[in-house]
C-alpha atoms as a PDB file:
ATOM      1  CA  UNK A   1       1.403  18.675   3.149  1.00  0.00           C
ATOM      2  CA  UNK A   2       0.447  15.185   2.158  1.00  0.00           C
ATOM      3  CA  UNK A   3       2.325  11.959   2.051  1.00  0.00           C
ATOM      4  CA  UNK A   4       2.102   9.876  -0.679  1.00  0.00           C
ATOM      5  CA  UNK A   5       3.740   6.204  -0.865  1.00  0.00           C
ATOM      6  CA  UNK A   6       3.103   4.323  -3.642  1.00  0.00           C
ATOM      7  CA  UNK A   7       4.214   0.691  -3.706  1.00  0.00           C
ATOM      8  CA  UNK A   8       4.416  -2.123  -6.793  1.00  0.00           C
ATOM      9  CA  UNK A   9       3.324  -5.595  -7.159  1.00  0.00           C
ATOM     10  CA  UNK A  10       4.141  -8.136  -9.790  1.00  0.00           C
ATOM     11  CA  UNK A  11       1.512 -11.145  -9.677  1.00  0.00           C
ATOM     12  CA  UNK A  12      -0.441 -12.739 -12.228  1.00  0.00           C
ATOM     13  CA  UNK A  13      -3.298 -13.648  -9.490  1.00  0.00           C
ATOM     14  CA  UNK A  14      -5.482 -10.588  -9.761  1.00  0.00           C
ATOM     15  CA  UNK A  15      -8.350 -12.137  -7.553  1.00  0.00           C
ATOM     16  CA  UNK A  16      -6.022 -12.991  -4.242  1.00  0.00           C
ATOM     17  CA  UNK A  17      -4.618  -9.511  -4.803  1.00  0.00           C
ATOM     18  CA  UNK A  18      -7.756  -7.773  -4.321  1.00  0.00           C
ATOM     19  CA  UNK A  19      -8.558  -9.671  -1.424  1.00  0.00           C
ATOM     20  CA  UNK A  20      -5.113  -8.547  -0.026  1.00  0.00           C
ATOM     21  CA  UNK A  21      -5.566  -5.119  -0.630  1.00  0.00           C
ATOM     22  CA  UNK A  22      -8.852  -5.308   1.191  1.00  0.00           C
ATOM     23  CA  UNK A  23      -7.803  -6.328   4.174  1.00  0.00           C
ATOM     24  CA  UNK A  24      -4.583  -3.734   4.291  1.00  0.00           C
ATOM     25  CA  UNK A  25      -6.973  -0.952   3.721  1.00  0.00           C
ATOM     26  CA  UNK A  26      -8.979  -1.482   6.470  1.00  0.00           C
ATOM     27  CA  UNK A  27      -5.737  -2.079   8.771  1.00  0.00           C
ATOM     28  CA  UNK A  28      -4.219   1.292   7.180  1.00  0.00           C
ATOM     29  CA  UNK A  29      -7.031   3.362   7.464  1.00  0.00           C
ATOM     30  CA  UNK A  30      -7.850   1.614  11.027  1.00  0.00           C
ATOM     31  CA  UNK A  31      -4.406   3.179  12.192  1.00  0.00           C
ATOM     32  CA  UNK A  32      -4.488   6.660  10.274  1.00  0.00           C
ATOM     33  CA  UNK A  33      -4.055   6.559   6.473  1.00  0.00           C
ATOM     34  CA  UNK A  34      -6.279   8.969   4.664  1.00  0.00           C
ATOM     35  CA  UNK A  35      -6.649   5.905   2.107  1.00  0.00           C
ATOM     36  CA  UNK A  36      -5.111   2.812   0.642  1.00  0.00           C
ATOM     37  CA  UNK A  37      -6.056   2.409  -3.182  1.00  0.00           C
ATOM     38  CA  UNK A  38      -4.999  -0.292  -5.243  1.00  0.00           C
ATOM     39  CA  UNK A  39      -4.796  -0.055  -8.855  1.00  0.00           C
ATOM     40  CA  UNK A  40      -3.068  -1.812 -11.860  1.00  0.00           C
ATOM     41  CA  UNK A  41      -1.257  -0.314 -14.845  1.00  0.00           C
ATOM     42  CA  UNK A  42      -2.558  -1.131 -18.276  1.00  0.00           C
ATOM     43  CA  UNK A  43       0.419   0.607 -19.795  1.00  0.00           C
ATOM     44  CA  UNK A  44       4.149   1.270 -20.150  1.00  0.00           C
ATOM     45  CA  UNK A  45       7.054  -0.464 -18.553  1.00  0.00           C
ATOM     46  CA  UNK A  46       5.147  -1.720 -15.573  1.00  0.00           C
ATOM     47  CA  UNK A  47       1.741  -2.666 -17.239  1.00  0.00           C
ATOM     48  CA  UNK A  48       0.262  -5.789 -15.624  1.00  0.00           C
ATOM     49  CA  UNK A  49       1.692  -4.853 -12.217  1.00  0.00           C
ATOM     50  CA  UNK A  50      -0.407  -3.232  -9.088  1.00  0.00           C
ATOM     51  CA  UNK A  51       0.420   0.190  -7.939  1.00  0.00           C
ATOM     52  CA  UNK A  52      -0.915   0.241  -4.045  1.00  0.00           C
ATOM     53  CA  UNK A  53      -1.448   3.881  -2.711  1.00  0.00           C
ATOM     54  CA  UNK A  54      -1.591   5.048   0.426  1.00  0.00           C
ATOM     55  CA  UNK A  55      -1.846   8.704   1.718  1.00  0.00           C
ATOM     56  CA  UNK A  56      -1.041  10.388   4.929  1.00  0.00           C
ATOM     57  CA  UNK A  57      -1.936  13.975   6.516  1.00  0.00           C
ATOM     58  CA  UNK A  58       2.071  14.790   7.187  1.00  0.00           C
ATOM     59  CA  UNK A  59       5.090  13.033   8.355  1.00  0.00           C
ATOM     60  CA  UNK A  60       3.936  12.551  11.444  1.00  0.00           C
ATOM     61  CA  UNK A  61       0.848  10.910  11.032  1.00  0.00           C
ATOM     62  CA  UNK A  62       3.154   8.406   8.468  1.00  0.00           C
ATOM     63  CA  UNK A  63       5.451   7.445  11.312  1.00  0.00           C
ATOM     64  CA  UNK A  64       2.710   6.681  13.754  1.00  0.00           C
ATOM     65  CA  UNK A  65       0.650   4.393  11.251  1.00  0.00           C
ATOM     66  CA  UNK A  66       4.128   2.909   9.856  1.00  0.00           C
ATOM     67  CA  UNK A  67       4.446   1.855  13.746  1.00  0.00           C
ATOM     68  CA  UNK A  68       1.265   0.647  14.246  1.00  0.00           C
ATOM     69  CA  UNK A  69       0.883  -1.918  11.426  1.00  0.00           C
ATOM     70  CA  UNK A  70       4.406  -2.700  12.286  1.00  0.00           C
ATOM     71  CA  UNK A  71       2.914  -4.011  15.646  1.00  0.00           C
ATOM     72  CA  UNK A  72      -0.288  -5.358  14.420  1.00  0.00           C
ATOM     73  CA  UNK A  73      -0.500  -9.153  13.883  1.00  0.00           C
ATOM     74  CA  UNK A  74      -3.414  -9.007  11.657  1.00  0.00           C
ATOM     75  CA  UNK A  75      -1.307  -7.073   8.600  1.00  0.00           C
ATOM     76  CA  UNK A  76       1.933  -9.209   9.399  1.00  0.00           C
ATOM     77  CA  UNK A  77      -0.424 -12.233   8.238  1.00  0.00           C
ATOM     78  CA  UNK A  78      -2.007 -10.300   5.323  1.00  0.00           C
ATOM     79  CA  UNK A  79       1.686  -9.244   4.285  1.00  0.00           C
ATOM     80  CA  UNK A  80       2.742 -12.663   4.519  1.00  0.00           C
ATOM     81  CA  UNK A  81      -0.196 -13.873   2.674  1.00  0.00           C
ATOM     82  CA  UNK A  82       0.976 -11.018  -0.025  1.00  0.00           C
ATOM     83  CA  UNK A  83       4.535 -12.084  -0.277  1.00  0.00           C
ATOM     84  CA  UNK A  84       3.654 -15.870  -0.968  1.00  0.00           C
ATOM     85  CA  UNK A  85       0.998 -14.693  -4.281  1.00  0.00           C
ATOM     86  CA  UNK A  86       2.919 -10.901  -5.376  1.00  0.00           C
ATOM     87  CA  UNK A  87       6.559 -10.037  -5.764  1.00  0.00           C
ATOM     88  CA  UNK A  88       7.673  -6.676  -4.163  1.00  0.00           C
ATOM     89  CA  UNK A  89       9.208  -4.455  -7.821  1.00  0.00           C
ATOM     90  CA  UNK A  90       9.787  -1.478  -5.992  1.00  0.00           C
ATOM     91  CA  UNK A  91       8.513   1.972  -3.102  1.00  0.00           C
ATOM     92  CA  UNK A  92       8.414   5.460  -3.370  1.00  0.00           C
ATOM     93  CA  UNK A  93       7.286   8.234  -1.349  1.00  0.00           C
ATOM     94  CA  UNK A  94       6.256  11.499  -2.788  1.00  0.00           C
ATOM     95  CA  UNK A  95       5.854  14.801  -0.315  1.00  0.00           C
ATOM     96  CA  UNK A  96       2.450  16.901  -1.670  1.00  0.00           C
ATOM     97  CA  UNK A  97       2.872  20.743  -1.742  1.00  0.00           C
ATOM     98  CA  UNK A  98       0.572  23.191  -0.528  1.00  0.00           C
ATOM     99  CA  UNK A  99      -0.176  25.486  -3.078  1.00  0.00           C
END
């Protein structure tokens, strides 16, 4: 059973947001995330915003890496580099099934 959190961005300055993103992945996946994507919708109510993915093996392995970027001073500067370019719109998590 994956876990799937998906997060959105509203910023108008695409090429500081990629950079962002970059350096989260590597913290995310450093700590335990299966990945951290970033994309940006082209359509519907939220088109020009960026969707950031991230997926973990089970609950568990959320709740460590949740922990462990809590504690890490490299992504508190990358999320305060974030907040002062991109706007937080909104989180979700999503639970995969095993079929």
């Amino acid at each position: 059973m994956s876990i799937v959190q998906f997060t959105r961005f509203k910023t108008d300055k695409a090429d500081e947001m990629i950079q962002i993103a970059r350096q989260a992945k590597k913290i995310f996946e450093k700590h335990g995330a299966e990945f951290l994507r970033l994309s940006r919708f082209h359509t519907g109510p939220w088109a020009g915003e960026w969707l950031v993915t991230t997926r973990y093996a089970s609950w568990e392995v959320y709740g460590k890496v949740q922990q462990a970027v809590a504690k890490d001073p490299e992504f508190a500067q990358v999320q305060a580099d974030g907040m002062k370019i991109a706007e937080l719109q909104g989180r979700n998590i999503a639970v995969g099934i095993d079929l």
